[in-house]
C-alpha atoms as a PDB file:
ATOM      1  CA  UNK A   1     -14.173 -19.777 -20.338  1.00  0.00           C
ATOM      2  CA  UNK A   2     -12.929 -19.544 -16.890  1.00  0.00           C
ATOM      3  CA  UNK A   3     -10.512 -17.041 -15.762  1.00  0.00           C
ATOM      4  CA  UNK A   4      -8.292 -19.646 -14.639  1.00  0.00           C
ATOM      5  CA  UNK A   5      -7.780 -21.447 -18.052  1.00  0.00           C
ATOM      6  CA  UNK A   6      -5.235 -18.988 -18.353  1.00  0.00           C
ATOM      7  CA  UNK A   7      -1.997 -18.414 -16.790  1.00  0.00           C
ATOM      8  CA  UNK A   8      -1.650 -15.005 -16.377  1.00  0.00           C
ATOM      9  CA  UNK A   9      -5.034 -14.993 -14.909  1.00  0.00           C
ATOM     10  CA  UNK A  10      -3.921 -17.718 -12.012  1.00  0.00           C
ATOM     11  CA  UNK A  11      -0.257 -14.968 -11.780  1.00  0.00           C
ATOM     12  CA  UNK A  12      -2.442 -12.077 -11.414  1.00  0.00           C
ATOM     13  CA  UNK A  13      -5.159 -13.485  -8.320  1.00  0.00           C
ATOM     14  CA  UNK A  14      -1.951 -14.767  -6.630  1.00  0.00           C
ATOM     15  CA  UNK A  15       0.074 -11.271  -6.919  1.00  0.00           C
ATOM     16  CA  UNK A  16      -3.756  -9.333  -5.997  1.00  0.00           C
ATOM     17  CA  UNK A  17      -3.958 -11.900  -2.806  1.00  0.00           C
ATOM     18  CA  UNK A  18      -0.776 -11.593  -1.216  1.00  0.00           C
ATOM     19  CA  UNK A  19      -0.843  -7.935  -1.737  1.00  0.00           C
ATOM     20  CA  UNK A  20      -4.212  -7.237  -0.456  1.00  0.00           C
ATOM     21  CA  UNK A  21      -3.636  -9.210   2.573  1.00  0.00           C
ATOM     22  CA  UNK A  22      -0.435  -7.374   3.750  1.00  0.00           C
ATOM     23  CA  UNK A  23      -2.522  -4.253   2.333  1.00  0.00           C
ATOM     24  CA  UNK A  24      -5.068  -5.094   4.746  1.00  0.00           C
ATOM     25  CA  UNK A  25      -2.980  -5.774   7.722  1.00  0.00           C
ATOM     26  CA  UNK A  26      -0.894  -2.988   7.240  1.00  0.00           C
ATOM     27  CA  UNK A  27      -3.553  -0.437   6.462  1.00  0.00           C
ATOM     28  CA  UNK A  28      -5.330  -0.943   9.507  1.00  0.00           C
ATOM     29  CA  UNK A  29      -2.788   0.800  11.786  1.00  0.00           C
ATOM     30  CA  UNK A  30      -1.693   3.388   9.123  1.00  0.00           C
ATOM     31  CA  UNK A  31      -4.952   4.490   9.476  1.00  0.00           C
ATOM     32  CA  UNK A  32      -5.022   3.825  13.211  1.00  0.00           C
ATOM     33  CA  UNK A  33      -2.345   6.384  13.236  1.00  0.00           C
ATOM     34  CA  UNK A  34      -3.340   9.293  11.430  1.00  0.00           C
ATOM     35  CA  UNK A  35      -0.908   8.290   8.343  1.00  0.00           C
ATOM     36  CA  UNK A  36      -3.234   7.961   5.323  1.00  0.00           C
ATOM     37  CA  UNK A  37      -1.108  10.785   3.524  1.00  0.00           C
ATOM     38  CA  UNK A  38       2.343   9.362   4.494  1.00  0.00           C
ATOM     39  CA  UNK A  39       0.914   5.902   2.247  1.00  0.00           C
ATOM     40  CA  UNK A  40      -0.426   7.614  -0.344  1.00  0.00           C
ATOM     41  CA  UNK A  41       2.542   9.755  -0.366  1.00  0.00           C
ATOM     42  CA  UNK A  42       5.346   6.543  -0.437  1.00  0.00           C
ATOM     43  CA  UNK A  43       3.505   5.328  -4.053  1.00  0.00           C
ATOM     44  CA  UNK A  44       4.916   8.860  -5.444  1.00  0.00           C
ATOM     45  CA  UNK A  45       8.239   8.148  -3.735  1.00  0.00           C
ATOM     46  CA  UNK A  46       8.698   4.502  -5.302  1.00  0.00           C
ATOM     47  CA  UNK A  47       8.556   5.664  -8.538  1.00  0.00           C
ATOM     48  CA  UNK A  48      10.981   7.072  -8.527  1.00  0.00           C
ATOM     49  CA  UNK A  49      12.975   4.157  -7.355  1.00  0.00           C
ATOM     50  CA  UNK A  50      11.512   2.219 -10.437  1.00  0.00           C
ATOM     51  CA  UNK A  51      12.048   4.429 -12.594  1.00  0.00           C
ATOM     52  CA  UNK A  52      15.954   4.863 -11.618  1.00  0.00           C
ATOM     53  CA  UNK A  53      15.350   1.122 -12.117  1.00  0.00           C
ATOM     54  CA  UNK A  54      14.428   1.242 -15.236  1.00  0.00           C
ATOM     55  CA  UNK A  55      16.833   3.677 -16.420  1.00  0.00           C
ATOM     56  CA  UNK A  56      19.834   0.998 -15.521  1.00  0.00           C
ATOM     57  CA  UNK A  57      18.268  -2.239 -16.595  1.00  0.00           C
ATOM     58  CA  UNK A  58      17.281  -3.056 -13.172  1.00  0.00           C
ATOM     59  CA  UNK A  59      13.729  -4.421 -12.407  1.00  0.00           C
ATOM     60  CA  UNK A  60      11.362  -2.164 -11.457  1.00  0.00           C
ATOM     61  CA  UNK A  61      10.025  -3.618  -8.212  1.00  0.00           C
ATOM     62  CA  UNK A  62      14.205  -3.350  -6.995  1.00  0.00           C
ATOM     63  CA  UNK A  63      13.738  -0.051  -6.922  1.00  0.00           C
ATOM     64  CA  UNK A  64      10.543   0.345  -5.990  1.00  0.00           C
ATOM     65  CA  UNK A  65      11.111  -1.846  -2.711  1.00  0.00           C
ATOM     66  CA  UNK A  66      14.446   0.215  -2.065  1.00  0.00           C
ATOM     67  CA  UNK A  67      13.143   3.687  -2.602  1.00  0.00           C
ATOM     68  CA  UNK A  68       9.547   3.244  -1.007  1.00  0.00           C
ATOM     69  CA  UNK A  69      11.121   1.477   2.231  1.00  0.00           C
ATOM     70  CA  UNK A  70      14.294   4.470   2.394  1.00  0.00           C
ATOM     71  CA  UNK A  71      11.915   6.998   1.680  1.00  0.00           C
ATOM     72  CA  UNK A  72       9.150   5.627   4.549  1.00  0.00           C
ATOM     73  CA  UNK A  73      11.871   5.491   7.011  1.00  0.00           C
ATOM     74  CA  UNK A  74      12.971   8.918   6.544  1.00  0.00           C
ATOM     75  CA  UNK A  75       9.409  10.082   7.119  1.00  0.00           C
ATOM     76  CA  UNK A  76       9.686   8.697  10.282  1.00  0.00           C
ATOM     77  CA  UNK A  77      12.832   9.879  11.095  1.00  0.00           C
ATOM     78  CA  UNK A  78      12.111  13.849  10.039  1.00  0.00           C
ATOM     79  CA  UNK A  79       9.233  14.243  12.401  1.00  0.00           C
ATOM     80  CA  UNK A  80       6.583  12.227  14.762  1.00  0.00           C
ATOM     81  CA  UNK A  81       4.076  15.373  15.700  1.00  0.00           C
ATOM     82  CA  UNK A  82       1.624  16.071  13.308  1.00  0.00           C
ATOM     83  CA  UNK A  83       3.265  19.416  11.819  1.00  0.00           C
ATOM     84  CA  UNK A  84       6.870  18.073  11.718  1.00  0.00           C
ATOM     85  CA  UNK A  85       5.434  14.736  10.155  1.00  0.00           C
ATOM     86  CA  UNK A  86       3.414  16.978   7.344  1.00  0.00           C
ATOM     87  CA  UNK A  87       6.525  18.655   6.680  1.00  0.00           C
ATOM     88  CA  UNK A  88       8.942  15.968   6.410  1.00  0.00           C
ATOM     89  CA  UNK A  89       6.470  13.544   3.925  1.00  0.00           C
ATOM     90  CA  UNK A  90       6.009  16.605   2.303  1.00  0.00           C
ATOM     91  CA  UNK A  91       9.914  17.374   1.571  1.00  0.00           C
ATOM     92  CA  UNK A  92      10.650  13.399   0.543  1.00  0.00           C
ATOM     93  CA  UNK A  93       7.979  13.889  -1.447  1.00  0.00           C
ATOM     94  CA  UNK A  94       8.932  16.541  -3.314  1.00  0.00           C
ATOM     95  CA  UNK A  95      12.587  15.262  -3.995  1.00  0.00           C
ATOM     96  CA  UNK A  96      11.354  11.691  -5.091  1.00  0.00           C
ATOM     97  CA  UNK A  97       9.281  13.343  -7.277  1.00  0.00           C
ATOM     98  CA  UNK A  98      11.444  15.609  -8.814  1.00  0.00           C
ATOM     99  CA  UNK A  99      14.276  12.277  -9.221  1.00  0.00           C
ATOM    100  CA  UNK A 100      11.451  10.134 -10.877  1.00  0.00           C
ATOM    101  CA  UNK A 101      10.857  13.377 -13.083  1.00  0.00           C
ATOM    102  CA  UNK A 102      14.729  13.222 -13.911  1.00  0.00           C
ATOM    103  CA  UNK A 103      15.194   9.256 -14.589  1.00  0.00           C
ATOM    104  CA  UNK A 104      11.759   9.332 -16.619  1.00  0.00           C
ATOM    105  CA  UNK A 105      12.878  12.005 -19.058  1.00  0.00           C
ATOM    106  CA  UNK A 106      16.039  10.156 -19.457  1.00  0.00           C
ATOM    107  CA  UNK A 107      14.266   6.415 -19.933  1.00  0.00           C
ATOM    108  CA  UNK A 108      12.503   6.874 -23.769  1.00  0.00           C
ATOM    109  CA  UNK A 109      12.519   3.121 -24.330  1.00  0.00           C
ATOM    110  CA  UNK A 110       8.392   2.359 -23.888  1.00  0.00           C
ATOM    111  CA  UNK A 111       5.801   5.101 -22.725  1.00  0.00           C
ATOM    112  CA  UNK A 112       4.076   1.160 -21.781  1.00  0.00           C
ATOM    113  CA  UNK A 113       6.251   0.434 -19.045  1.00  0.00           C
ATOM    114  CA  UNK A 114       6.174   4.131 -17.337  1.00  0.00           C
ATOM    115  CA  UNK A 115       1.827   3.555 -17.691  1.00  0.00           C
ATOM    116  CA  UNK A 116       2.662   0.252 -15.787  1.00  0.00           C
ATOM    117  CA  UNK A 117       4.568   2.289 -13.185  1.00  0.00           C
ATOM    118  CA  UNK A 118       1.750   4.883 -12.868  1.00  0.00           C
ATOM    119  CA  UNK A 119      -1.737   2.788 -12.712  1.00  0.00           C
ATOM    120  CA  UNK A 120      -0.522  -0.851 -12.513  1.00  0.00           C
ATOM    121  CA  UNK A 121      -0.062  -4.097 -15.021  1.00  0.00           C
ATOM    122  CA  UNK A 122      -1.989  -7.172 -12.886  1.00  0.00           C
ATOM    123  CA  UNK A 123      -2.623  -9.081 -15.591  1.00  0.00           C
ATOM    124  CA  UNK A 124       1.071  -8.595 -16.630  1.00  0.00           C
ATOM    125  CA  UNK A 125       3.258  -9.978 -13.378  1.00  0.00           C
ATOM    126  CA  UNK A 126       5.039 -13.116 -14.231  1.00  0.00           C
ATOM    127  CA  UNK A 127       6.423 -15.481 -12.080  1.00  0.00           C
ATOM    128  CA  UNK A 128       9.522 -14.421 -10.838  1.00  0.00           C
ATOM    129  CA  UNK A 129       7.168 -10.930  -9.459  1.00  0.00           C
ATOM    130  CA  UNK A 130       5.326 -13.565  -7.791  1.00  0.00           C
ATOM    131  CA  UNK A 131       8.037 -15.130  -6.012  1.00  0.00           C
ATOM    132  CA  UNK A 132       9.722 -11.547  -5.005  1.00  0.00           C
ATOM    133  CA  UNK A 133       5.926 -10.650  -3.740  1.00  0.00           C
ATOM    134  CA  UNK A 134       5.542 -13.523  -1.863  1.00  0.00           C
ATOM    135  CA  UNK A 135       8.893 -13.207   0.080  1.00  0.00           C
ATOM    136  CA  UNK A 136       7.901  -9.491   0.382  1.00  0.00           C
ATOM    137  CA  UNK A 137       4.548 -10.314   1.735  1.00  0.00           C
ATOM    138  CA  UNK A 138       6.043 -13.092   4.087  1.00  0.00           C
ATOM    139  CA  UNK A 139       8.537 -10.314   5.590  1.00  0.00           C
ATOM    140  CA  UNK A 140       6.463  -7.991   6.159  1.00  0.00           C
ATOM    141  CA  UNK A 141       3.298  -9.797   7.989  1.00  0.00           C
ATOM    142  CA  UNK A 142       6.183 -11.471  10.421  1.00  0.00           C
ATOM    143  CA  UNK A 143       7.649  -7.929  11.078  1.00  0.00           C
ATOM    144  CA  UNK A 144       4.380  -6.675  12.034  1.00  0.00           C
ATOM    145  CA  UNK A 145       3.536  -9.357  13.544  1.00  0.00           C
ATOM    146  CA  UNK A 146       6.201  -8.616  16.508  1.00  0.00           C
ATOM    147  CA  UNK A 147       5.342  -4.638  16.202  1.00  0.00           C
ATOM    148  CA  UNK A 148       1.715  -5.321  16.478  1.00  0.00           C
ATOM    149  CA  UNK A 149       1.711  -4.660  20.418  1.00  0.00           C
ATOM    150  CA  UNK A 150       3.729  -1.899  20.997  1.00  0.00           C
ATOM    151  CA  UNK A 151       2.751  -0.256  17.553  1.00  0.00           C
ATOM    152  CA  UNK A 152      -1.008  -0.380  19.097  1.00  0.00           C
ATOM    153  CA  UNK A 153       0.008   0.894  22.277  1.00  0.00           C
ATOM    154  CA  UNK A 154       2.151   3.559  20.838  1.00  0.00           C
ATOM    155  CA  UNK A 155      -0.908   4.889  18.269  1.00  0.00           C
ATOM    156  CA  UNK A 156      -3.436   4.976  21.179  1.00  0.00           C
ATOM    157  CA  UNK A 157      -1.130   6.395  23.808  1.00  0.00           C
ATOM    158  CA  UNK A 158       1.955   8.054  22.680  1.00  0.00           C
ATOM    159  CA  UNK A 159       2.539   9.840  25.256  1.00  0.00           C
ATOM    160  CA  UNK A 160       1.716   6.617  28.161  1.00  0.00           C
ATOM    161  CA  UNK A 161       3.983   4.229  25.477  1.00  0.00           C
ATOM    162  CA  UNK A 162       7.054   6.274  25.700  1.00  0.00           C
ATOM    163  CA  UNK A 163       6.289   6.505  29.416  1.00  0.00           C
ATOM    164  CA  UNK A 164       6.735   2.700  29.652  1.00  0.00           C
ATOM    165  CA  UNK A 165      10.244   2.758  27.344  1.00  0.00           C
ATOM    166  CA  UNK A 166       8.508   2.193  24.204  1.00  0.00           C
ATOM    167  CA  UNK A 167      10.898   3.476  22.070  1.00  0.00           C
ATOM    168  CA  UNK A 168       8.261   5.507  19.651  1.00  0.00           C
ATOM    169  CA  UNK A 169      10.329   7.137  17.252  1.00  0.00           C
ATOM    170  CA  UNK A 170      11.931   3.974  16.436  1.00  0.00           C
ATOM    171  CA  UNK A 171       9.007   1.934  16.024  1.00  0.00           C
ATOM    172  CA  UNK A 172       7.699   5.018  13.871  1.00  0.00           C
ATOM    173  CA  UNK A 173      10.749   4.645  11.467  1.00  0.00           C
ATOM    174  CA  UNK A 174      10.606   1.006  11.355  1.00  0.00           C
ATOM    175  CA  UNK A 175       6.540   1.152  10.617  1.00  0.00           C
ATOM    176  CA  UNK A 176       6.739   3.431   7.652  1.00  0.00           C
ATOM    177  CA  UNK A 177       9.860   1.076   6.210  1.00  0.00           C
ATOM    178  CA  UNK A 178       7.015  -1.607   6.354  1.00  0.00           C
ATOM    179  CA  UNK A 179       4.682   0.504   4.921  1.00  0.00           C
ATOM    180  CA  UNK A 180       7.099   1.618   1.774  1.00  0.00           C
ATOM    181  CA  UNK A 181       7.314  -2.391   1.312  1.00  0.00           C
ATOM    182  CA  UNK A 182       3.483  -2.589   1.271  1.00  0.00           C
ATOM    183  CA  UNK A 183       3.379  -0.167  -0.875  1.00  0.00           C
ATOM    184  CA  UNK A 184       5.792  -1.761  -3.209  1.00  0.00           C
ATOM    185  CA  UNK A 185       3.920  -4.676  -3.485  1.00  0.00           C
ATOM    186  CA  UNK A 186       0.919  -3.126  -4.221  1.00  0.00           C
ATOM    187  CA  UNK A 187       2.231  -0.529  -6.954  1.00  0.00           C
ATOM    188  CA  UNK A 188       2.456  -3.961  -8.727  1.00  0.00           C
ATOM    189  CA  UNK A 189      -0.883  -4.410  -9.033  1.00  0.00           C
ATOM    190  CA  UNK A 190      -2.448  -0.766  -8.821  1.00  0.00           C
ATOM    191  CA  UNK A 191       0.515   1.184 -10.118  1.00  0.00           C
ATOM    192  CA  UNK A 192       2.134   3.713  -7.694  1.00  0.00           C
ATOM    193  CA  UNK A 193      -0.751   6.288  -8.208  1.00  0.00           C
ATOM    194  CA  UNK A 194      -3.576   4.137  -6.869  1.00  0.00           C
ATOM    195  CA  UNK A 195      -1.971   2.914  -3.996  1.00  0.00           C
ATOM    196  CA  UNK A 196      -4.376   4.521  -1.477  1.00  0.00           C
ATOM    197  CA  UNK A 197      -7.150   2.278  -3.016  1.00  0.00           C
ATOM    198  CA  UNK A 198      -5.910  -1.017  -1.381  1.00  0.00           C
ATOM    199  CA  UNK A 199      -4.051  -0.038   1.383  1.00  0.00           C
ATOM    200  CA  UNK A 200      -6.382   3.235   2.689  1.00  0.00           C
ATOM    201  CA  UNK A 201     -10.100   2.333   1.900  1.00  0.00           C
ATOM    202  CA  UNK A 202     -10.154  -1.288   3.355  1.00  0.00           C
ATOM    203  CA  UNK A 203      -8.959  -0.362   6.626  1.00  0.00           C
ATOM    204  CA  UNK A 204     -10.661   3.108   6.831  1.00  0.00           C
ATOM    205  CA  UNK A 205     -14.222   1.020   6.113  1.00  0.00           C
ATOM    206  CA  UNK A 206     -13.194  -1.218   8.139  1.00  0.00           C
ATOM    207  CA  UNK A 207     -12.796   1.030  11.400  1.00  0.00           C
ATOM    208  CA  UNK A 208     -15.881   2.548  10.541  1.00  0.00           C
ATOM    209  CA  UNK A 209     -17.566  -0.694  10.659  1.00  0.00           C
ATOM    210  CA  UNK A 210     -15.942  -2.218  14.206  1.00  0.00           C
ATOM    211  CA  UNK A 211     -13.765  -0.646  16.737  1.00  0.00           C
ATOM    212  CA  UNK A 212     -12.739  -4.165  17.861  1.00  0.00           C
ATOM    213  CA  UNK A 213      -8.955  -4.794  16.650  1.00  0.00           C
ATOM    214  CA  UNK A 214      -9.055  -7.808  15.615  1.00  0.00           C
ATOM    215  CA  UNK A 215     -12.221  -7.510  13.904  1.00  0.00           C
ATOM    216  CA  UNK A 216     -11.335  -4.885  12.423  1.00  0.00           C
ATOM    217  CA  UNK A 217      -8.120  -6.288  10.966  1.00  0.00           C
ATOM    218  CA  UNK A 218      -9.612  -9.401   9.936  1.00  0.00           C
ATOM    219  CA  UNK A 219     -12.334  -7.107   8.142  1.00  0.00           C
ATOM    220  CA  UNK A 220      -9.981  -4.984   6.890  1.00  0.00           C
ATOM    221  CA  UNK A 221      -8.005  -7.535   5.182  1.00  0.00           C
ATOM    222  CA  UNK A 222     -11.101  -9.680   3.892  1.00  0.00           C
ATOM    223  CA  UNK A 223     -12.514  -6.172   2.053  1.00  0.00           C
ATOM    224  CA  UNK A 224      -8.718  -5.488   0.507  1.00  0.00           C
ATOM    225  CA  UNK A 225      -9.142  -9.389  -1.151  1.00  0.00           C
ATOM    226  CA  UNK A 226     -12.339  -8.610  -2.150  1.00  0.00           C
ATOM    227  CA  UNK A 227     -11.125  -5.460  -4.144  1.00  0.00           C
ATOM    228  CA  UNK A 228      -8.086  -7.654  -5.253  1.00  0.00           C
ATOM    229  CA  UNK A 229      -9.711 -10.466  -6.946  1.00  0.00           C
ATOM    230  CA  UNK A 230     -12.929  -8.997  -7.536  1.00  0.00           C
ATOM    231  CA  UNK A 231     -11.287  -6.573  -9.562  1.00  0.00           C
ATOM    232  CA  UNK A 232      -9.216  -9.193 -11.599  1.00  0.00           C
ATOM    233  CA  UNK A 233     -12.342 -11.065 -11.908  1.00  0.00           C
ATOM    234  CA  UNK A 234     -13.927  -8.141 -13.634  1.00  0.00           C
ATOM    235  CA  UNK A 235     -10.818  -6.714 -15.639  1.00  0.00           C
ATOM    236  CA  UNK A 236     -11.580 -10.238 -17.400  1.00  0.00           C
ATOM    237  CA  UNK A 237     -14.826 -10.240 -18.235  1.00  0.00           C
ATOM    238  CA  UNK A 238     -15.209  -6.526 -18.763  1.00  0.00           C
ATOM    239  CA  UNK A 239     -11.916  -5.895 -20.885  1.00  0.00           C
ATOM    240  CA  UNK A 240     -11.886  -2.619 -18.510  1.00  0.00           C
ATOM    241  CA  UNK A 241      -8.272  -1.944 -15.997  1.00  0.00           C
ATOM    242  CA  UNK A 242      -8.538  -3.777 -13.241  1.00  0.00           C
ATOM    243  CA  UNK A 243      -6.752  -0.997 -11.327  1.00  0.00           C
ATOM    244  CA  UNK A 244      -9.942   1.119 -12.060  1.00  0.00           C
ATOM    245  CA  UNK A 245     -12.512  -1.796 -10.779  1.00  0.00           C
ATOM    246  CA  UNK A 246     -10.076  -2.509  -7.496  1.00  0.00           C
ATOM    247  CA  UNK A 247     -10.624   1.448  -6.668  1.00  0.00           C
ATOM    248  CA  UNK A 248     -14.036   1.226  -7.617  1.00  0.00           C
ATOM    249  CA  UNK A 249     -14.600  -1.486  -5.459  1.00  0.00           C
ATOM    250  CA  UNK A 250     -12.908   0.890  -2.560  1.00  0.00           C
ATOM    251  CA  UNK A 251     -14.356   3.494  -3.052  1.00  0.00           C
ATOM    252  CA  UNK A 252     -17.559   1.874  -2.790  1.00  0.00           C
ATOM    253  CA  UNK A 253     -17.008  -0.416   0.249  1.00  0.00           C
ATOM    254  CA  UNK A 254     -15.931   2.890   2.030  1.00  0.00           C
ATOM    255  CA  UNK A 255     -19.186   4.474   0.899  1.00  0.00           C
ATOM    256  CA  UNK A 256     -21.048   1.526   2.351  1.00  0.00           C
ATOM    257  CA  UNK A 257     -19.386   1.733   5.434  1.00  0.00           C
ATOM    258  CA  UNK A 258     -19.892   5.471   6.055  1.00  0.00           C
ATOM    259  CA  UNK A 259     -23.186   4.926   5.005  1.00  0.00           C
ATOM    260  CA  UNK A 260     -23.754   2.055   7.535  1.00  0.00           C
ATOM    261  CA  UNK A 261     -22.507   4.141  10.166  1.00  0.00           C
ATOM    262  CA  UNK A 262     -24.197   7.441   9.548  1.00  0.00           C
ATOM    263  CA  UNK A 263     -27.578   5.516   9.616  1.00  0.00           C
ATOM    264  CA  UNK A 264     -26.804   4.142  12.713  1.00  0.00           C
ATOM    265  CA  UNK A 265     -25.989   7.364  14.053  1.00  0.00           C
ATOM    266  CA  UNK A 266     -29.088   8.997  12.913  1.00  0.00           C
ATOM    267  CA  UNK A 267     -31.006   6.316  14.736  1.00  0.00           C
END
């Protein structure tokens, strides 16, 4: 049998594609700039906004788009050096955390749904997740696509940017709002734990492989589908997650590429 006989099969490449492509997009300049932690950091902040979700009857991805994209621009907004950025992820963090902790041990109605939360239900979206992530993913590749200038400019040159009345801090704040909607999107198909797989490992292979930008993006975003549907594909003929074969499938295209490059080096 084909995967696509089946309908949630069809639900579950179409929520893996959208995502991976804004994953892919939006991973390259994350990071570009030296935020890998403040991503990886916003999947622990959203659930806390899905659990709080969860707790009221609300869906899940609600909260997880309102908490992730609060809690990104706040990241931005408590610091832009290195140290005061560390700090500030580190603090949102902490409190999300701690209010996830709080909603979760109030919400006893299915252990299932909080494993959702954590590593993902692909196979599980239905259509009307499909129709938020599509409007989600639509949003956010037109937003970047009008930061996509000055975000470059302002990740390579700070200091020359701000120079020229970029207006850095802004465009900071605004960037990690995308990014908590990114990483919405993809805590749908990865669960909030594993969002570094899809929107960290295609972009940092990708940089490894080119330093072209638009290479790199397009690279970036054609290894991130790859994980996506290759992992579905093998969640259905396996029986195993397919949030463990889309971070296997990360972690082993970033291998390659470090590989690829450290050969090259030694030559």
């Amino acid at each position: 049998m084909s995967p696509f006989d089946f309908e949630f099969m069809r639900n579950a490449y179409a929520a893996a594609g959208m995502v991976a492509v804004t994953a892919g997009v939006a991973g390259y300049f994350l990071v570009l700039r030296g935020q890998s932690f403040a991503g990886h950091a916003l999947g622990h902040v959203g659930f806390a906004g899905a659990a709080g979700a969860l707790l009221f009857g609300l869906p899940p991805l609600a909260g997880l788009i309102v908490v992730s994209t609060g809690g990104g621009m706040m990241m931005g907004l408590l610091g832009e050096g290195v140290a005061e950025r560390d700090v500030g992820i580190g603090l949102v963090l902490a409190g999300a955390l701690a209010l996830g902790l709080l909603f979760l041990g109030f919400f006893t109605a299915s252990a299932s749904q909080a494993t959702a939360l954590l590593f993902g239900n692909v196979l599980g979206v239905d259509a009307h997740t499909l129709w938020a992530l599509l409007w989600v993913s639509l949003f956010t590749l037109v937003v970047l696509a009008f930061m996509a200038r000055p975000l470059l400019f302002a990740s390579l040159q700070p200091e020359l940017a701000e120079a020229h009345g970029v207006r850095v801090r802004l465009l900071s704040v605004m960037f990690l709002g995308v990014i908590g909607l990114v990483v919405a999107g993809a805590a749908q198909v990865v669960g909030v734990l594993l969002v570094f797989s899809l929107l960290v490992a295609p972009a940092a292979a990708a940089q490894r492989a080119t330093p072209r930008v638009l290479t790199a993006i397009a690279l970036s975003v054609a290894l991130a589908l790859a994980e996506g549907l290759g992992g579905v594909t093998l969640a259905f003929y396996t029986d195993w997650p397919a949030s463990f074969w889309i971070t296997a499938l990360g972690v082993a295209f970033y291998g390659a590429a470090f590989m690829a490059k450290w050969r090259a080096a030694r030559d």
